[in-house]
Protein backbone atom coordinates (compact mmCIF):
# COMPACT_ATOMS: atom_id res chain seq x y z
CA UNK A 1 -13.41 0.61 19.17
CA UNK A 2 -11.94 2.30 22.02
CA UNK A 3 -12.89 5.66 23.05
CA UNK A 4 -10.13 7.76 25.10
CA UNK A 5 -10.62 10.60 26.80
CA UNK A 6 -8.93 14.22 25.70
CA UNK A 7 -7.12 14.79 29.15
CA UNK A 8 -6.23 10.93 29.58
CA UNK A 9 -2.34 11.92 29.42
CA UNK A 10 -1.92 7.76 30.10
CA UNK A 11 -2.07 7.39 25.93
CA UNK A 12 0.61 7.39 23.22
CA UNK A 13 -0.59 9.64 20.32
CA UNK A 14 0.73 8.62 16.99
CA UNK A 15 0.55 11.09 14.22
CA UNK A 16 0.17 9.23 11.21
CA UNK A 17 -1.10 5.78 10.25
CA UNK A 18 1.14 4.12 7.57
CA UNK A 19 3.77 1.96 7.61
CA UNK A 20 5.86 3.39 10.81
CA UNK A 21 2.46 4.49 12.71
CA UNK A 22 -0.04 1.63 11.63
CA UNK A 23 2.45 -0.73 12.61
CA UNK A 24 3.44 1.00 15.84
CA UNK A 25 -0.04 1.57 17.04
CA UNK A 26 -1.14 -2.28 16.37
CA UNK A 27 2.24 -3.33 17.86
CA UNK A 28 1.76 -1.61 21.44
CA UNK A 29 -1.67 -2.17 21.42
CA UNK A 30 -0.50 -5.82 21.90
CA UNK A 31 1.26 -5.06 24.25
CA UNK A 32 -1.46 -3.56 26.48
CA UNK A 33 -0.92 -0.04 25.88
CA UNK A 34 -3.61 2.46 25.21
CA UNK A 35 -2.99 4.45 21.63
CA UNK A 36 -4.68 7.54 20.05
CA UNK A 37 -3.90 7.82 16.33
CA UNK A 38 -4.14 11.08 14.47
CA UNK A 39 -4.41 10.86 10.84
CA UNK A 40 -5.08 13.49 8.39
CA UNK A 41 -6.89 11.55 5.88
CA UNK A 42 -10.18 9.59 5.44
CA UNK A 43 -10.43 6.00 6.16
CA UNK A 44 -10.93 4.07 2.84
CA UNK A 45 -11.49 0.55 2.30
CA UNK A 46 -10.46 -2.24 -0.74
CA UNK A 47 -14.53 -1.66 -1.24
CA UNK A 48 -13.67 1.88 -2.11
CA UNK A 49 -10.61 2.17 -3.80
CA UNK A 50 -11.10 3.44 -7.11
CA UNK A 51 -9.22 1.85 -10.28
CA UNK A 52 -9.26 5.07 -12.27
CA UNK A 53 -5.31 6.89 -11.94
CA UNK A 54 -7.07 10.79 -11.47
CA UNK A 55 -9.77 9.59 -9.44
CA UNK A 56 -8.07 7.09 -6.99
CA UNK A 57 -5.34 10.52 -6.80
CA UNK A 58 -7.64 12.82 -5.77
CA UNK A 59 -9.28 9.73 -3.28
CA UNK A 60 -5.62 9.47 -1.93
CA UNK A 61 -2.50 11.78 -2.63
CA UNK A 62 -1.11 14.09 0.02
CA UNK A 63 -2.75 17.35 -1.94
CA UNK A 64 -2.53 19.91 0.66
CA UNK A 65 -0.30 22.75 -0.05
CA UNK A 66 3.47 22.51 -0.78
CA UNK A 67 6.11 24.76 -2.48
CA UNK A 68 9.23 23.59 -3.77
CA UNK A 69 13.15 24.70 -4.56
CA UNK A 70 15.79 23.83 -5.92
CA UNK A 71 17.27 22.66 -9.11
CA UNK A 72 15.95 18.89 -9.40
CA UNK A 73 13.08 18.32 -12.06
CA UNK A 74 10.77 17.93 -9.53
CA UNK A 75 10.59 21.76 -8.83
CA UNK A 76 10.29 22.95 -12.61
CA UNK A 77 7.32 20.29 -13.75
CA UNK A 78 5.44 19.55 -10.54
CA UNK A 79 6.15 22.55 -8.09
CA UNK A 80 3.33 21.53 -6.11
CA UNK A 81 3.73 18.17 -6.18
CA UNK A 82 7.42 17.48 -4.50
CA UNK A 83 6.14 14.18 -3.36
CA UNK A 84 3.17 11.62 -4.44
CA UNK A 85 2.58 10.38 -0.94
CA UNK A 86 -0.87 9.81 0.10
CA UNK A 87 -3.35 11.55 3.15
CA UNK A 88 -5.29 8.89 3.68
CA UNK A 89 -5.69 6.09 6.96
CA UNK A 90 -3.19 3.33 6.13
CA UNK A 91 -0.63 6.31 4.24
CA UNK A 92 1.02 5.59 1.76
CA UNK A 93 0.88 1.93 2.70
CA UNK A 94 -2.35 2.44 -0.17
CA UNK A 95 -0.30 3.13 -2.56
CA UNK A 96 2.83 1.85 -2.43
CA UNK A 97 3.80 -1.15 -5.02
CA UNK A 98 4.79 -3.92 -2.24
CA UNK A 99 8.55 -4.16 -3.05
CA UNK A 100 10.24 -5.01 0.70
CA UNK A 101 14.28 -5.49 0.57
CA UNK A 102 16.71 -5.28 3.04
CA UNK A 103 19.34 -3.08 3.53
CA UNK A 104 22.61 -4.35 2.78
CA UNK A 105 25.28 -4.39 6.07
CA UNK A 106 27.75 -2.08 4.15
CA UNK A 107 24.70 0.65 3.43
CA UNK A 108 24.58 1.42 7.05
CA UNK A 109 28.08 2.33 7.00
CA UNK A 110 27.84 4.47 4.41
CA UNK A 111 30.05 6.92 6.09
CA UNK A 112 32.72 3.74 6.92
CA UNK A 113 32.35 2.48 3.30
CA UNK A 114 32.40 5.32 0.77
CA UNK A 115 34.54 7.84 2.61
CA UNK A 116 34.55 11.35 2.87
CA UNK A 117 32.29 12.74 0.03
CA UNK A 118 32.35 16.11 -1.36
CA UNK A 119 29.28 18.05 -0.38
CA UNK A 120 27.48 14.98 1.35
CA UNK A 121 26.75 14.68 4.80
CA UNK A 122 27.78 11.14 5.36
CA UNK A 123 27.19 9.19 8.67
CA UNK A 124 27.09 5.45 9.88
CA UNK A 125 23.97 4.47 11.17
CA UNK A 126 23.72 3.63 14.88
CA UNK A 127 23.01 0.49 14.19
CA UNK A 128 23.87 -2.46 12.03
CA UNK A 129 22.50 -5.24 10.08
CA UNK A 130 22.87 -7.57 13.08
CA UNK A 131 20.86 -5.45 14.91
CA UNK A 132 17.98 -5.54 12.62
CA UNK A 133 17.79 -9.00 11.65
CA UNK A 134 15.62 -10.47 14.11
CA UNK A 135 13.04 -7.61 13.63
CA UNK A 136 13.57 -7.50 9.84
CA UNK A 137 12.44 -11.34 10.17
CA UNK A 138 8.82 -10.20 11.97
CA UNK A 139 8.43 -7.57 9.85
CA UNK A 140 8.64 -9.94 6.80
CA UNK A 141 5.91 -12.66 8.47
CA UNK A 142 3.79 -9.95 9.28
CA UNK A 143 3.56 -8.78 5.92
CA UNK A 144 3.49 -12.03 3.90
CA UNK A 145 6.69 -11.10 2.11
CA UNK A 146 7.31 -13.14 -0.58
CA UNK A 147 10.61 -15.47 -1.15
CA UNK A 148 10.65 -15.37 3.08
CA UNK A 149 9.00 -17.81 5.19
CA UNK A 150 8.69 -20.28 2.16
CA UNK A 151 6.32 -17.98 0.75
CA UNK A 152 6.08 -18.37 -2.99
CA UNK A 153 7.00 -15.76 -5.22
CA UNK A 154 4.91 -13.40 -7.67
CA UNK A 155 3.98 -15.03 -10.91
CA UNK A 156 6.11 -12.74 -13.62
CA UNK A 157 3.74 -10.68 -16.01
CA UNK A 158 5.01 -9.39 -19.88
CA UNK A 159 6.70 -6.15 -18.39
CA UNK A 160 8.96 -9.00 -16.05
CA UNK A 161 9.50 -11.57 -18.92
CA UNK A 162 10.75 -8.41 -21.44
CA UNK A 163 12.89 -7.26 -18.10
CA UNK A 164 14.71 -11.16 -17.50
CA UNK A 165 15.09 -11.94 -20.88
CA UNK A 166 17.11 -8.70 -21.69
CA UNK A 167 19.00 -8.82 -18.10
CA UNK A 168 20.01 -12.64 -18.74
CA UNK A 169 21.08 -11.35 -22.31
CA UNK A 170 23.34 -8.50 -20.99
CA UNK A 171 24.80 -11.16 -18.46
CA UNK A 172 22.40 -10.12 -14.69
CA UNK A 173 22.52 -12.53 -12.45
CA UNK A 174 19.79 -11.45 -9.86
CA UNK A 175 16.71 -11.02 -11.46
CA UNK A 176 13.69 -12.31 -10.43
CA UNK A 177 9.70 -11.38 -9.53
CA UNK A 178 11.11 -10.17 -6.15
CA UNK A 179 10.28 -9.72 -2.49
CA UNK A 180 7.07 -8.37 -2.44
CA UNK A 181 4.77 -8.16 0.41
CA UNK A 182 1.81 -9.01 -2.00
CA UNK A 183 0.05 -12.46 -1.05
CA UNK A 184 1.22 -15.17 -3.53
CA UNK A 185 -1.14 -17.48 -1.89
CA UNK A 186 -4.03 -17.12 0.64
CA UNK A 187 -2.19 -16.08 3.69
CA UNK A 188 -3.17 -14.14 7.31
CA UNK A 189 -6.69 -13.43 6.33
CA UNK A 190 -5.96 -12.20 2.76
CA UNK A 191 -6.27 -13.71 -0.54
CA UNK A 192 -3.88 -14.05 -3.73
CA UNK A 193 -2.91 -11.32 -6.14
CA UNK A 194 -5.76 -11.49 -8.61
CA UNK A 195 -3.05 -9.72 -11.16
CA UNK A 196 -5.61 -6.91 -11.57
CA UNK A 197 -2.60 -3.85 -11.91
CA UNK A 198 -2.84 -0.31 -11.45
CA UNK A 199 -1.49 -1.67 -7.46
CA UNK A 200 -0.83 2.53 -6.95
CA UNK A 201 -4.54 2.98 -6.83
CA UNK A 202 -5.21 0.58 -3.87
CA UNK A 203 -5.26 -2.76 -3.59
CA UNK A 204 -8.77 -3.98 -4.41
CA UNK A 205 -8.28 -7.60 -3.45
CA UNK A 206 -7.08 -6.99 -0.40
CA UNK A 207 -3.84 -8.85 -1.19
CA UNK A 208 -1.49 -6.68 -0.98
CA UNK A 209 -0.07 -5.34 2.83
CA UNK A 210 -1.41 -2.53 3.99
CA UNK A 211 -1.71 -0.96 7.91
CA UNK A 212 -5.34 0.31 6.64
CA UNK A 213 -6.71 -3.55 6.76
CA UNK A 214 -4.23 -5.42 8.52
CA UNK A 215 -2.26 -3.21 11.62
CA UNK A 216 -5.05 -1.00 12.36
CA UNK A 217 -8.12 -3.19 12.71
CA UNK A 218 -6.04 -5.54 14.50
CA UNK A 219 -5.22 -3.03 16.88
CA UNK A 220 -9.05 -1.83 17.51
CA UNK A 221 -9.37 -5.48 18.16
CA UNK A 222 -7.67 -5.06 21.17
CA UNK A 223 -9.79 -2.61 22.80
CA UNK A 224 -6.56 -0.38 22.96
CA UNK A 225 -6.95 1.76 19.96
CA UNK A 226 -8.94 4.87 19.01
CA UNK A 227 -8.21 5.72 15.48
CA UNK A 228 -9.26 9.74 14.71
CA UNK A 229 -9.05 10.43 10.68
CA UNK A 230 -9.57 13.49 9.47
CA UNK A 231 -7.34 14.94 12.38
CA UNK A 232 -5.60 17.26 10.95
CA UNK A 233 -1.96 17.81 13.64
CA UNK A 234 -0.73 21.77 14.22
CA UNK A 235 1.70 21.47 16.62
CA UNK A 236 3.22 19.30 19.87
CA UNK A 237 2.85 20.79 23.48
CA UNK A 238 5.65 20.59 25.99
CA UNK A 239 5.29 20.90 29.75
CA UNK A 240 7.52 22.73 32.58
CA UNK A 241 9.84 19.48 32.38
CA UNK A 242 10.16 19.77 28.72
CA UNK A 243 8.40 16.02 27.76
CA UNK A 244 5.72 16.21 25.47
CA UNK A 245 2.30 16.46 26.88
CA UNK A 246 -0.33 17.03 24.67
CA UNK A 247 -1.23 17.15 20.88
CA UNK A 248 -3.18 20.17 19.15
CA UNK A 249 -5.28 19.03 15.75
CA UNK A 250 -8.00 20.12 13.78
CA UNK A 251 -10.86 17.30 13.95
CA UNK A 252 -13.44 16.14 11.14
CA UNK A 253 -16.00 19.23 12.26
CA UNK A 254 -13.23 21.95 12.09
CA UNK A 255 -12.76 21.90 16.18
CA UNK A 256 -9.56 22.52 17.71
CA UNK A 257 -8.92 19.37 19.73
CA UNK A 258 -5.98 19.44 22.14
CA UNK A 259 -4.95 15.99 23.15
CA UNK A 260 -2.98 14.86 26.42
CA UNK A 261 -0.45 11.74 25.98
CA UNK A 262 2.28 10.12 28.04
CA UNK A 263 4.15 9.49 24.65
CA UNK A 264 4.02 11.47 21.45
CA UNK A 265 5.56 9.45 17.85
CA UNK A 266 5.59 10.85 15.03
CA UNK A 267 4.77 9.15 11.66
CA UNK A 268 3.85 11.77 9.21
CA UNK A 269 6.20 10.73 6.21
CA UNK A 270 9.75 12.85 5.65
CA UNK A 271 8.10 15.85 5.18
CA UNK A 272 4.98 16.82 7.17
CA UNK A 273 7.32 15.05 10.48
CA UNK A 274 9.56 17.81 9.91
CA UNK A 275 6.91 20.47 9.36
CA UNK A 276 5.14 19.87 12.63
CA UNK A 277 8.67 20.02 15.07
CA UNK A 278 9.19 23.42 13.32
CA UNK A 279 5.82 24.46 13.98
CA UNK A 280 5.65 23.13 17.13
CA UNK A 281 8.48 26.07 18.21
CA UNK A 282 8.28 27.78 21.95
CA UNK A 283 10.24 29.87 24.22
CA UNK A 284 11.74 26.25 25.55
CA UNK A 285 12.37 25.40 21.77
CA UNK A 286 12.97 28.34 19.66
CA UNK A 287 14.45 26.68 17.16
CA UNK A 288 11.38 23.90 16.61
CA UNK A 289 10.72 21.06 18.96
CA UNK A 290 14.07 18.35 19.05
CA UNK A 291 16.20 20.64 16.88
CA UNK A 292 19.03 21.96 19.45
CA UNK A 293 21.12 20.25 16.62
CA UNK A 294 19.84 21.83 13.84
CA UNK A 295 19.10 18.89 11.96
CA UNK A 296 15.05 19.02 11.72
CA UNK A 297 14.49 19.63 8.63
CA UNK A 298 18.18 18.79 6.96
CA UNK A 299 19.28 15.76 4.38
CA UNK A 300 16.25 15.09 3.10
CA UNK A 301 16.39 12.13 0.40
CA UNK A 302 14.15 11.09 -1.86
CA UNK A 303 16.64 8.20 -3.64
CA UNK A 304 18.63 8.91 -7.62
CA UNK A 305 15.25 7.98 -9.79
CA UNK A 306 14.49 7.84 -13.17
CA UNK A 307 12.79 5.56 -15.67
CA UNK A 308 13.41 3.88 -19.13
CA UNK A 309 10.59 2.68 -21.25
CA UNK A 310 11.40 0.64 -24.14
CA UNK A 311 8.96 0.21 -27.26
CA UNK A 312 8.62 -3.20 -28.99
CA UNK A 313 6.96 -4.87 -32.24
CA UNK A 314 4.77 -6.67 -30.33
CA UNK A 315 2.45 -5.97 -27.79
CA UNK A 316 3.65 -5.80 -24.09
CA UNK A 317 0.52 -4.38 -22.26
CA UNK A 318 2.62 -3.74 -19.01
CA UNK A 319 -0.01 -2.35 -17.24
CA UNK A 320 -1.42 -5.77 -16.66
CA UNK A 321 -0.38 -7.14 -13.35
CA UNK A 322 1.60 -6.23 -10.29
CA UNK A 323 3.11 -2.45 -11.22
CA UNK A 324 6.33 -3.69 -9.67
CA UNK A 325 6.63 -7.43 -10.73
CA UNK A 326 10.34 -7.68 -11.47
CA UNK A 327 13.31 -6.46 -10.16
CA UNK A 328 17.30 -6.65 -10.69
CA UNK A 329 19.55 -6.48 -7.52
CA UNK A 330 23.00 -6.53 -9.40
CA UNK A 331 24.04 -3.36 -9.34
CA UNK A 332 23.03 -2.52 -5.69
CA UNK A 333 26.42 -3.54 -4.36
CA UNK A 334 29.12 -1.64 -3.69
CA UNK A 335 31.18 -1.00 -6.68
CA UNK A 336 33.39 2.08 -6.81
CA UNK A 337 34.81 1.38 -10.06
CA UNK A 338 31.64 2.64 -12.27
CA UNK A 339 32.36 6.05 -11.01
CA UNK A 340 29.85 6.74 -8.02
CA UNK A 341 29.42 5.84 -4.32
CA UNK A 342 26.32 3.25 -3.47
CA UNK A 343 23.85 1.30 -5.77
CA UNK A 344 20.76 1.50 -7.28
CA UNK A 345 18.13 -1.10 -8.33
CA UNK A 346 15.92 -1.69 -11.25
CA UNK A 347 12.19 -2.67 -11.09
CA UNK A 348 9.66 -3.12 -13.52
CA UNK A 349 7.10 -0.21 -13.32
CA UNK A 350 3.96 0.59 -15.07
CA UNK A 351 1.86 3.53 -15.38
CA UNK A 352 -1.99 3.87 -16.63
CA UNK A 353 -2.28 5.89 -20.27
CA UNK A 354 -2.90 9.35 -18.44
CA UNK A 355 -0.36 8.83 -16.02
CA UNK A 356 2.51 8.21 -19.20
CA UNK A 357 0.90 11.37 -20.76
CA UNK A 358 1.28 13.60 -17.62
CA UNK A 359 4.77 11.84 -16.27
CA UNK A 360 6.81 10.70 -19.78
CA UNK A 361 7.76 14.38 -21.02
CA UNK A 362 5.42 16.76 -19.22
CA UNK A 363 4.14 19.63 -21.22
CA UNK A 364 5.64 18.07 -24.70
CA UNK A 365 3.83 17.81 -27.54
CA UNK A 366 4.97 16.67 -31.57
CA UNK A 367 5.67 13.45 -33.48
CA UNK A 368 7.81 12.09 -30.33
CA UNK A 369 5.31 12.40 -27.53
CA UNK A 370 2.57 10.84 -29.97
CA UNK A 371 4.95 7.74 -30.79
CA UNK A 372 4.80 7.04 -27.40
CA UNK A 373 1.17 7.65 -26.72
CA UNK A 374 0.20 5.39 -30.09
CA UNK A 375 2.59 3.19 -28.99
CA UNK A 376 1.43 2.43 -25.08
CA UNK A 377 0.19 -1.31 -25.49
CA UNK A 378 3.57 -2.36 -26.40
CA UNK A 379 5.61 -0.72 -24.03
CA UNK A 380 7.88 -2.23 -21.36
CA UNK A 381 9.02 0.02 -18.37
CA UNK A 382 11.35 -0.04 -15.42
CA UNK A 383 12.10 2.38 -12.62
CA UNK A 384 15.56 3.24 -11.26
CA UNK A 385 15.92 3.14 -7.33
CA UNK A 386 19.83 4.41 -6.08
CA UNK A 387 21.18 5.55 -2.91
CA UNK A 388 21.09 9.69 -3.08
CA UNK A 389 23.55 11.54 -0.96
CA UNK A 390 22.35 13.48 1.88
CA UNK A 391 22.79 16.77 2.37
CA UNK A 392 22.38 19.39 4.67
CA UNK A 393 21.22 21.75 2.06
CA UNK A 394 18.49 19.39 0.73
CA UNK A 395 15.99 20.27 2.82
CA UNK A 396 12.14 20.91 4.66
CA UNK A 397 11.43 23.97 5.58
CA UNK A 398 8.53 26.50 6.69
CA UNK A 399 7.65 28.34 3.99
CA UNK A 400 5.87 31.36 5.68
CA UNK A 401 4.16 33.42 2.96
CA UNK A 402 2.33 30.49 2.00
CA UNK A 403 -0.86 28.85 4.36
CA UNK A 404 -2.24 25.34 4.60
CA UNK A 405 -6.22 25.34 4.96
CA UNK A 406 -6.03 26.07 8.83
CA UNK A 407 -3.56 28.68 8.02
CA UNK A 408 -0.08 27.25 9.01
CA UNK A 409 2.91 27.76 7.28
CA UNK A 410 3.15 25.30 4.35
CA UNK A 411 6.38 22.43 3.60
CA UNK A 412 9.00 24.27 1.20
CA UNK A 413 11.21 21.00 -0.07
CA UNK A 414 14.47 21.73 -1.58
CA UNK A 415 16.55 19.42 -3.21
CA UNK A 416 19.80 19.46 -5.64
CA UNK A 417 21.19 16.32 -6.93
CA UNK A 418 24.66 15.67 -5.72
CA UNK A 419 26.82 14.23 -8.51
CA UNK A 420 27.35 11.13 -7.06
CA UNK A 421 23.15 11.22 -7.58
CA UNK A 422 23.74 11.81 -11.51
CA UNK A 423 26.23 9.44 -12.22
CA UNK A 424 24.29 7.14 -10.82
CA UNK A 425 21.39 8.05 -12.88
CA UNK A 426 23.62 8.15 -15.90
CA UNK A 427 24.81 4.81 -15.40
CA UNK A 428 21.48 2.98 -14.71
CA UNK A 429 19.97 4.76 -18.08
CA UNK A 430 22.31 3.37 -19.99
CA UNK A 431 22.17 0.02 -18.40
CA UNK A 432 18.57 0.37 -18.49
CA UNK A 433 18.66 0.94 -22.17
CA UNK A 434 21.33 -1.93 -22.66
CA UNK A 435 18.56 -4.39 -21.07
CA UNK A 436 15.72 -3.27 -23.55
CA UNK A 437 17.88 -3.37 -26.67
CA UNK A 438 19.09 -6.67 -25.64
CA UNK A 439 15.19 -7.96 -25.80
CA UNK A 440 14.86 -5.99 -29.19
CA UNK A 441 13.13 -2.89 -28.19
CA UNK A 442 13.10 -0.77 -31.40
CA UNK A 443 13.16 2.20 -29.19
CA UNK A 444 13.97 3.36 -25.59
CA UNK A 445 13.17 6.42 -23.65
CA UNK A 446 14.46 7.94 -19.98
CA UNK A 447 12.47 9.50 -18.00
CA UNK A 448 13.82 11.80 -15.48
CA UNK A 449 12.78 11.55 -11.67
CA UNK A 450 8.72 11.69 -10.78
CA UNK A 451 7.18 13.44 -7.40
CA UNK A 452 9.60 11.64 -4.74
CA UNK A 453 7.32 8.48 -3.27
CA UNK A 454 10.59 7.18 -0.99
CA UNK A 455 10.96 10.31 1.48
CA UNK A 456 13.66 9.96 3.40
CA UNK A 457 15.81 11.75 6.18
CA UNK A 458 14.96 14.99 7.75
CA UNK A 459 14.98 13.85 11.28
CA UNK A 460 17.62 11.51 11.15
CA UNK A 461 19.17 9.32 13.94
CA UNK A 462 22.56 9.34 14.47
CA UNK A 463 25.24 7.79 17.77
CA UNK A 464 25.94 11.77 18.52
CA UNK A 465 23.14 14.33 19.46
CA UNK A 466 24.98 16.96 17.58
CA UNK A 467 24.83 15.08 14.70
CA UNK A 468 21.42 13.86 14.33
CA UNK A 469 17.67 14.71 15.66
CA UNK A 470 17.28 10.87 17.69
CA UNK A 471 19.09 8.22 18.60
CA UNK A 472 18.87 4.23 17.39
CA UNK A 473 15.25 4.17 18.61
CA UNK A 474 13.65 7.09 17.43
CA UNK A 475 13.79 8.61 20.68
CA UNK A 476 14.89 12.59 20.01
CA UNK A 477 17.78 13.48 22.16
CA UNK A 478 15.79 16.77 22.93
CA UNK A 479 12.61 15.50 24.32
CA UNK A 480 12.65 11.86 25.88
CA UNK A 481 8.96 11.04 25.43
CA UNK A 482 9.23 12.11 21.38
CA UNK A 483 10.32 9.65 19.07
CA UNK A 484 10.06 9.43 15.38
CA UNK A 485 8.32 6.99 13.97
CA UNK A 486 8.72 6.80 10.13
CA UNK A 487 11.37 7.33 6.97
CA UNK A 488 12.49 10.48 8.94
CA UNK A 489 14.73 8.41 11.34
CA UNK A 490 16.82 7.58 8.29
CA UNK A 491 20.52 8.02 8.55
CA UNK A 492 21.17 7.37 4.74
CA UNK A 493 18.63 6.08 1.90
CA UNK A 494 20.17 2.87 0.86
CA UNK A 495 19.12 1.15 -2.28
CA UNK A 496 16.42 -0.61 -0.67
CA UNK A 497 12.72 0.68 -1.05
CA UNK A 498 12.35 1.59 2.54
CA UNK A 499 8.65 0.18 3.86
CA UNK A 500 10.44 -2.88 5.20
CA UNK A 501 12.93 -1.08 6.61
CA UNK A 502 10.10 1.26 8.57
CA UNK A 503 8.14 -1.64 9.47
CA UNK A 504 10.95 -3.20 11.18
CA UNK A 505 12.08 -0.22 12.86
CA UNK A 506 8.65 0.45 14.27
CA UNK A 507 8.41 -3.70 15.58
CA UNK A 508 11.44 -2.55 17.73
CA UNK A 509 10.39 0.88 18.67
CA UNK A 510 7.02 -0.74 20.46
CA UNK A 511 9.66 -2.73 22.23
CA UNK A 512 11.73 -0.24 23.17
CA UNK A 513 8.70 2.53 23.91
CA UNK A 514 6.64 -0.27 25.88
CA UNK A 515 10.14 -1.58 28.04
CA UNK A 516 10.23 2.39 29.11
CA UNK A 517 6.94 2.89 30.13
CA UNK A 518 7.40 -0.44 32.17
CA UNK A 519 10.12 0.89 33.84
CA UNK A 520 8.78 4.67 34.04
CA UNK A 521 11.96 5.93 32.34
CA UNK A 522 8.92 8.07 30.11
């Protein structure tokens, strides 16, 4: 593995390693350019991942210190837990379930296609569809996806057969085990899905992509690489030119470590990306670093959520095989006429017997939460992904009269559903319930939104500097040598789980970053 000096200012430092960082770092490293990543976490392995929900979520969530606002459900039942992201090498890219969809062309004109919206803060993306499509098309070979590159897809477990039979009954016509980038055959070094389940807890076959075995070794490969867990980012330097020159972290040993880079990207999911440009204020930028808009911080989405679990006669056992196995794509297109702007997909989901306890009702008790605790094994579930609005209000902030462990202002996340975000909820529960009913559940229950796992926004690019924090390449208007490198960049949340969408984005980033540095332009 390489080993970079701390005043080598030739490097690009990445904070973060998960989907947008891992895949950056590996993808310049190809390119012949030297990379430092940062990561807060420890680096785990498919040896180590633990099959146990509490213990593989204290091996791998994001558990530092958060506060939340607001009036979503979020802030009442898990005030410290605003998102279940993980601090770990590889991200969230360890936890993640595997489903990889593309946005739709009319999603990134949301602003073109829905109109003006009451208290949203619409906007087009800066780029399109066409744009993507070549990149979306690496991204999907590099992570095995299924259904592309005439890669089978997914067997379907019970929680998937319950899921097609009712959506055929109720008259879906897009249902299927779905693009997942979870090996369906031996592929790029990895085996098959072995079916084990509990896929949130790590992958322990190794079959499912993940930067942690796949990006980031690849990368040290090169000889370009120095991966540094346990680094623990405070803040981004700027020069007398105003470019980014150096990182400041905490190491393993407690050490302040200040390193020197010709490119800084940031890749710390939608809310700790935020959190260190606000911290990383100065005389040059009062305001945080890349915020002479405003925007740091601002239109944070985390998708319209929910669940609906039905109960049958017969045992389901859902919790065998991949968590998110099926899927539904009808109602992701455009469709004013059911009362709300966007779409919003259904997946199969499953959660270990703890998990239901702590996530179904939390804090209930009685005859209802006992049903549904004697009757796990035959219960069916499926998890509601929708386009959220974003708004300015819905936001990250510094909450100063609360420290992190090196005594930096914690992440306060605040978030109100708009109510285009409820009657979107309101319709998939129903249609949710519709489904299960149609396959003879006796019984159904919703489930209102978990900690947010699709973090989105925040630093969002945009055609306008005013409008956004960077432009179609991550680049912040502000600083040239800062981009952002992860869900932040997102101008709107789409449908569409959004891993793809930041693996592809990163593929053309290197491109971009590398063509640059060729030309000296950073």
């Amino acid at each position: 593995m390489a080993k970079f000096d701390y005043n080598d200012d030739s490097v690009v430092v990445i904070v973060g390693s998960g989907a947008g960082g891992g895949t950056l770092a590996n993808e310049l490293c190809q390119k012949g350019v030297k990379v430092v990543v940062l990561e807060a976490g420890k680096r785990q392995s498919s040896a180590t991942f633990i099959n146990d929900e509490w213990k593989s979520f204290g091996q791998l969530a994001w558990t530092d210190k958060r506060t939340t606002s607001g009036s979503w459900r979020v802030a009442k039942d898990f005030p410290e837990l605003p998102a279940w992201i993980c601090k770990t090498v590889g991200g969230t890219t360890t936890h993640w379930a595997g489903a990889s969809l593309r946005i739709h062309e009319h999603e990134f004109k949301a602003r073109t296609t829905y109109g003006s919206i009451d208290q949203a803060n619409l906007l087009d993306w800066p780029i399109t569809l066409a744009d993507l499509q070549p990149y979306y098309a690496r991204a999907e070979d590099k992570m095995g996806v299924t259904r592309t590159n005439n890669i089978p897809g997914l067997p379907g477990n019970n929680n998937f057969k319950i899921m097609y039979d009712g959506a055929t009954k109720v008259g879906y016509k897009n249902c299927s085990t779905g693009h997942m980038a979870i090996n369906s055959r031996p592929r790029a070094g990895r085996g098959r899905c072995m079916q084990l389940g509990f896929c949130f807890q790590g992958c322990k076959s190794g079959a499912k992509w993940s930067t942690l075995y796949t990006e980031i070794p690849a990368g040290e490969a090169t000889g370009k690489l120095e991966l540094r867990p346990e680094s623990h980012v405070m803040r981004i330097e700027t020069n007398a030119a105003g470019k980014a020159s150096s990182v400041v972290y905490m190491d393993a040993d407690g050490k302040q470590q200040r390193q020197r880079a010709r490119v800084v990207c940031v890749a710390g999911n939608s809310i700790e990306t935020p959190r260190l440009l606000l911290l990383s204020e100065s005389s040059k930028h009062p305001d945080g670093l890349a915020n002479s808009s405003g925007q740091v911080g601002r239109n944070y989405m985390r998708h319209t959520t929910g669940s609906v679990f039905g109960v049958f006669k017969e045992p389901v056992h859902f919790y065998r095989g991949t968590v998110m196995a099926g899927i539904i794509t009808d109602e992701a297109e455009f469709n004013p006429k059911r009362g709300f702007a966007g779409g919003y997909e259904m997946e199969t989901i499953s959660l270990g017997l703890p998990f239901a306890a702590a996530f179904f009702d939390p804090g209930a008790w009685g005859s209802d939460f006992t049903y549904y605790m004697d009757n796990y094994a035959n219960t069916a579930g499926m998890w509601i992904v929708g386009e959220d609005m974003p708004r300015e209000s819905n936001r990250v902030t510094l909450n100063h009269d609360v420290k992190d462990q090196v005594g930096l202002p914690v992440a306060n996340v605040h978030y109100d559903d708009h109510p285009n975000d409820i009657a979107m909820r309101d319709h998939a529960f129903k249609q949710g319930e519709a489904i299960y009913a149609a396959a003879g559940a006796v019984k159904t229950l919703r489930t209102p939104p978990y900690p947010s796992t699709h973090n989105l926004g925040t630093c969002r690019m945009s055609a306008k500097a005013s409008d956004g924090v960077c432009n179609k390449h991550g680049q912040t208007f502000d600083v040239p040598n800062l981009f952002i490198s992860d869900g932040s960049q997102f101008t709107t949340s789409a449908a569409e789980n959004p891993t793809l969408t930041i693996v592809t984005l990163a593929i053309r980033q290197s491109d971009y970053i590398a063509d640059q540095m060729k030309r000296r332009n950073i």
